[in-house]
C-alpha atoms as a PDB file:
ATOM      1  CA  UNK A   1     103.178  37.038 169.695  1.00  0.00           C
ATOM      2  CA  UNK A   2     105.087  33.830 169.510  1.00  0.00           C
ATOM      3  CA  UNK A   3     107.794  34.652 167.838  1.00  0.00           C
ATOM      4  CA  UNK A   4     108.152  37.544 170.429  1.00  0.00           C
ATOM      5  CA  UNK A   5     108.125  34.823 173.198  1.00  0.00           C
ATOM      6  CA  UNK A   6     104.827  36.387 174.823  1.00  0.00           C
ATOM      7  CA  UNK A   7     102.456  33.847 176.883  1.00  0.00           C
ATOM      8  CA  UNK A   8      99.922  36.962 177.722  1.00  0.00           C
ATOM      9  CA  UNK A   9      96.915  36.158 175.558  1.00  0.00           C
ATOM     10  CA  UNK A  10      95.777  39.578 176.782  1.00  0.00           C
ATOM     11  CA  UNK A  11      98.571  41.790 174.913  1.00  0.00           C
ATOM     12  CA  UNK A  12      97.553  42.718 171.655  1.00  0.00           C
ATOM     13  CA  UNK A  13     100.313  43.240 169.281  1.00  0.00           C
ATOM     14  CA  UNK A  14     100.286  47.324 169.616  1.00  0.00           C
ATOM     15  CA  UNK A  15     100.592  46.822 173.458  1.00  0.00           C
ATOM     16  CA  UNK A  16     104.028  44.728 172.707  1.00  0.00           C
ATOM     17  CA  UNK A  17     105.222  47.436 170.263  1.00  0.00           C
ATOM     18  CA  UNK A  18     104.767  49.915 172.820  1.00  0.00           C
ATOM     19  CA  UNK A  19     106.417  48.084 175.496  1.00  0.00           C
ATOM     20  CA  UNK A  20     109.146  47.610 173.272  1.00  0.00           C
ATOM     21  CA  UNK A  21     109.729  51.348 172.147  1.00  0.00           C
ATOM     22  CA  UNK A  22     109.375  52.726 175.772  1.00  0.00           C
ATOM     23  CA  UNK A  23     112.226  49.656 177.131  1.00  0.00           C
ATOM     24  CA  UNK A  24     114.413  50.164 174.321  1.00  0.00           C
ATOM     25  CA  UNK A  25     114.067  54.463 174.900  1.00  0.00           C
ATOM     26  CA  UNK A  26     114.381  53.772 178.273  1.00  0.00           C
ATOM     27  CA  UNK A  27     117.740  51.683 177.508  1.00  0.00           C
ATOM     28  CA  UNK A  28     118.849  55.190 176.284  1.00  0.00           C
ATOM     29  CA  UNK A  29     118.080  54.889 172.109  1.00  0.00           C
ATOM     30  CA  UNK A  30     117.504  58.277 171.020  1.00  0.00           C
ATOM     31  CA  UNK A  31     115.802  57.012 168.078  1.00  0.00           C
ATOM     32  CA  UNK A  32     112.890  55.598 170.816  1.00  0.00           C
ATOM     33  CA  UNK A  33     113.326  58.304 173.075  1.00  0.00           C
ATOM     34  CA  UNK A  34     112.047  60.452 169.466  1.00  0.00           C
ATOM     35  CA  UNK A  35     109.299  58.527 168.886  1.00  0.00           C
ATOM     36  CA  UNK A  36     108.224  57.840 171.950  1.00  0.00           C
ATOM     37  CA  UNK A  37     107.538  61.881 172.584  1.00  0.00           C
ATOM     38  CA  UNK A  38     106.303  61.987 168.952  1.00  0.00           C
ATOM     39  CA  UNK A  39     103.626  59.547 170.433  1.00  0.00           C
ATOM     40  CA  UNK A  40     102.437  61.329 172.887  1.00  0.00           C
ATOM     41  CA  UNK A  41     102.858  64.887 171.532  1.00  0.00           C
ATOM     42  CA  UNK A  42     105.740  66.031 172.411  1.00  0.00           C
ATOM     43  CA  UNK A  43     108.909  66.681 170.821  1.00  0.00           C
ATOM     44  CA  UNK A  44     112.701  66.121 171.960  1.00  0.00           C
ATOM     45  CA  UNK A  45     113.275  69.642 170.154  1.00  0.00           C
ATOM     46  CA  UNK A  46     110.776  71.190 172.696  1.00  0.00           C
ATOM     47  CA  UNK A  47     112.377  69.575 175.762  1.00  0.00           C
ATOM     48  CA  UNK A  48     115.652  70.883 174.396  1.00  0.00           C
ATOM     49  CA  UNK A  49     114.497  74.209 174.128  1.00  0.00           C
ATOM     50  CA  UNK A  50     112.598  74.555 177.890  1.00  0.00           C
ATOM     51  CA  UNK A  51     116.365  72.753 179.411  1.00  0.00           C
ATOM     52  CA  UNK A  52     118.405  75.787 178.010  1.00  0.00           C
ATOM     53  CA  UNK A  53     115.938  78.611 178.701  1.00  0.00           C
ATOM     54  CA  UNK A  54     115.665  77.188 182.506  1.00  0.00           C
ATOM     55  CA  UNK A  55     119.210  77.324 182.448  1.00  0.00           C
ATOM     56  CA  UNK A  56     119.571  80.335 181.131  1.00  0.00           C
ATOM     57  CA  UNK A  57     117.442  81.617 183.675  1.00  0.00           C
ATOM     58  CA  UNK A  58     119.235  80.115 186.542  1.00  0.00           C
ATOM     59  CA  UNK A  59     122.714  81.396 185.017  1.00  0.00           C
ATOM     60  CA  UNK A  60     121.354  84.917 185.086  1.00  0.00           C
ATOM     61  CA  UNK A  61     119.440  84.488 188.750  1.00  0.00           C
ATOM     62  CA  UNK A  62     122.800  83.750 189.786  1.00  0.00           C
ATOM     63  CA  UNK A  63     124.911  86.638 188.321  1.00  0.00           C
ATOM     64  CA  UNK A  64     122.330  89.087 189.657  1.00  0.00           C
ATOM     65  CA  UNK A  65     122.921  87.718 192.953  1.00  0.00           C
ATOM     66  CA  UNK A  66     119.398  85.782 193.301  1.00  0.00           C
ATOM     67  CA  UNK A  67     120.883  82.127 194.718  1.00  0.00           C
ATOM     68  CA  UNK A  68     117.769  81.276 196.226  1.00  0.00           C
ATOM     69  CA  UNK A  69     114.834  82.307 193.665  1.00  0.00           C
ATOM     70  CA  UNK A  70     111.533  80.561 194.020  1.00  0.00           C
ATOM     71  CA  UNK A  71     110.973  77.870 191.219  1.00  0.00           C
ATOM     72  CA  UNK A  72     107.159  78.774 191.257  1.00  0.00           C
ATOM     73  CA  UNK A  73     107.835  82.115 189.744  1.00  0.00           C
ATOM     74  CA  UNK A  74     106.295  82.487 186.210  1.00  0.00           C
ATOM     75  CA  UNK A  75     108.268  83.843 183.731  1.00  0.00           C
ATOM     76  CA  UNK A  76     106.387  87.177 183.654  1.00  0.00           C
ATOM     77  CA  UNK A  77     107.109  87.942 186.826  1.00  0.00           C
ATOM     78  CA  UNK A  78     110.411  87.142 186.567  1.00  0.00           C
ATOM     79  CA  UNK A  79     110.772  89.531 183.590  1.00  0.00           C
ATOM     80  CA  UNK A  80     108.803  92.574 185.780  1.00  0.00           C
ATOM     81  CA  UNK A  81     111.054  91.855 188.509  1.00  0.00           C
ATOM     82  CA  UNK A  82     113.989  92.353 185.708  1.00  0.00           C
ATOM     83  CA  UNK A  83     112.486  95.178 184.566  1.00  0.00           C
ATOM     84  CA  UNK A  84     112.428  96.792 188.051  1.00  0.00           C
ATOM     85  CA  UNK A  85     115.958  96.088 188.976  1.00  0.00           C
ATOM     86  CA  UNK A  86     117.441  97.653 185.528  1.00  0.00           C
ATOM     87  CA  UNK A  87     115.205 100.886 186.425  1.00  0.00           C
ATOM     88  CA  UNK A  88     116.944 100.771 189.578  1.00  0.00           C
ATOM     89  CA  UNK A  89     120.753 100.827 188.675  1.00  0.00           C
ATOM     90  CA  UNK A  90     119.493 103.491 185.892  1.00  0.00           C
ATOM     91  CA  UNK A  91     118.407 105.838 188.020  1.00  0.00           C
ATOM     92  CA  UNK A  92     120.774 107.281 190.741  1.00  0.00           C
END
């Protein structure tokens, strides 16, 4: 703890490494940002995945004319309500 320059006598040596990873992931190090999430259960790969279905989503709100859609819609409704308007334009 002295060589790290901390006066705390409180900070045990796991609390410093911690404090490290999340300021250096927070400084933008993917490397910390990866093991931060691995810490805590979560994965980059995840996070990655939910961004482009959302945007997905949003991309095909938008071509069926839905600007304004209601971000507390699950995702099943969203795929009855889908379902619905494809049954529509089928049927004359």
């Amino acid at each position: 703890m002295l060589a790290a320059n901390i006066k705390d006598e409180e900070i045990t040596i796991a609390d410093a490494v911690i404090g490290g990873i999340i300021r250096t992931a927070c400084e933008g190090n993917p490397q910390m940002v990866k093991i931060l999430l691995d810490s805590i259960g979560d994965s980059a790969d995840i996070r990655l995945k939910e961004r482009d279905v959302k945007l997905r989503e949003k991309a095909a709100a938008l071509a069926n004319g839905e600007e304004n859609k209601p971000k507390e819609q699950s995702t099943m409704v969203q795929l009855v309500q889908s379902l619905k308007k494809a049954r529509e334009r089928r049927t004359p």
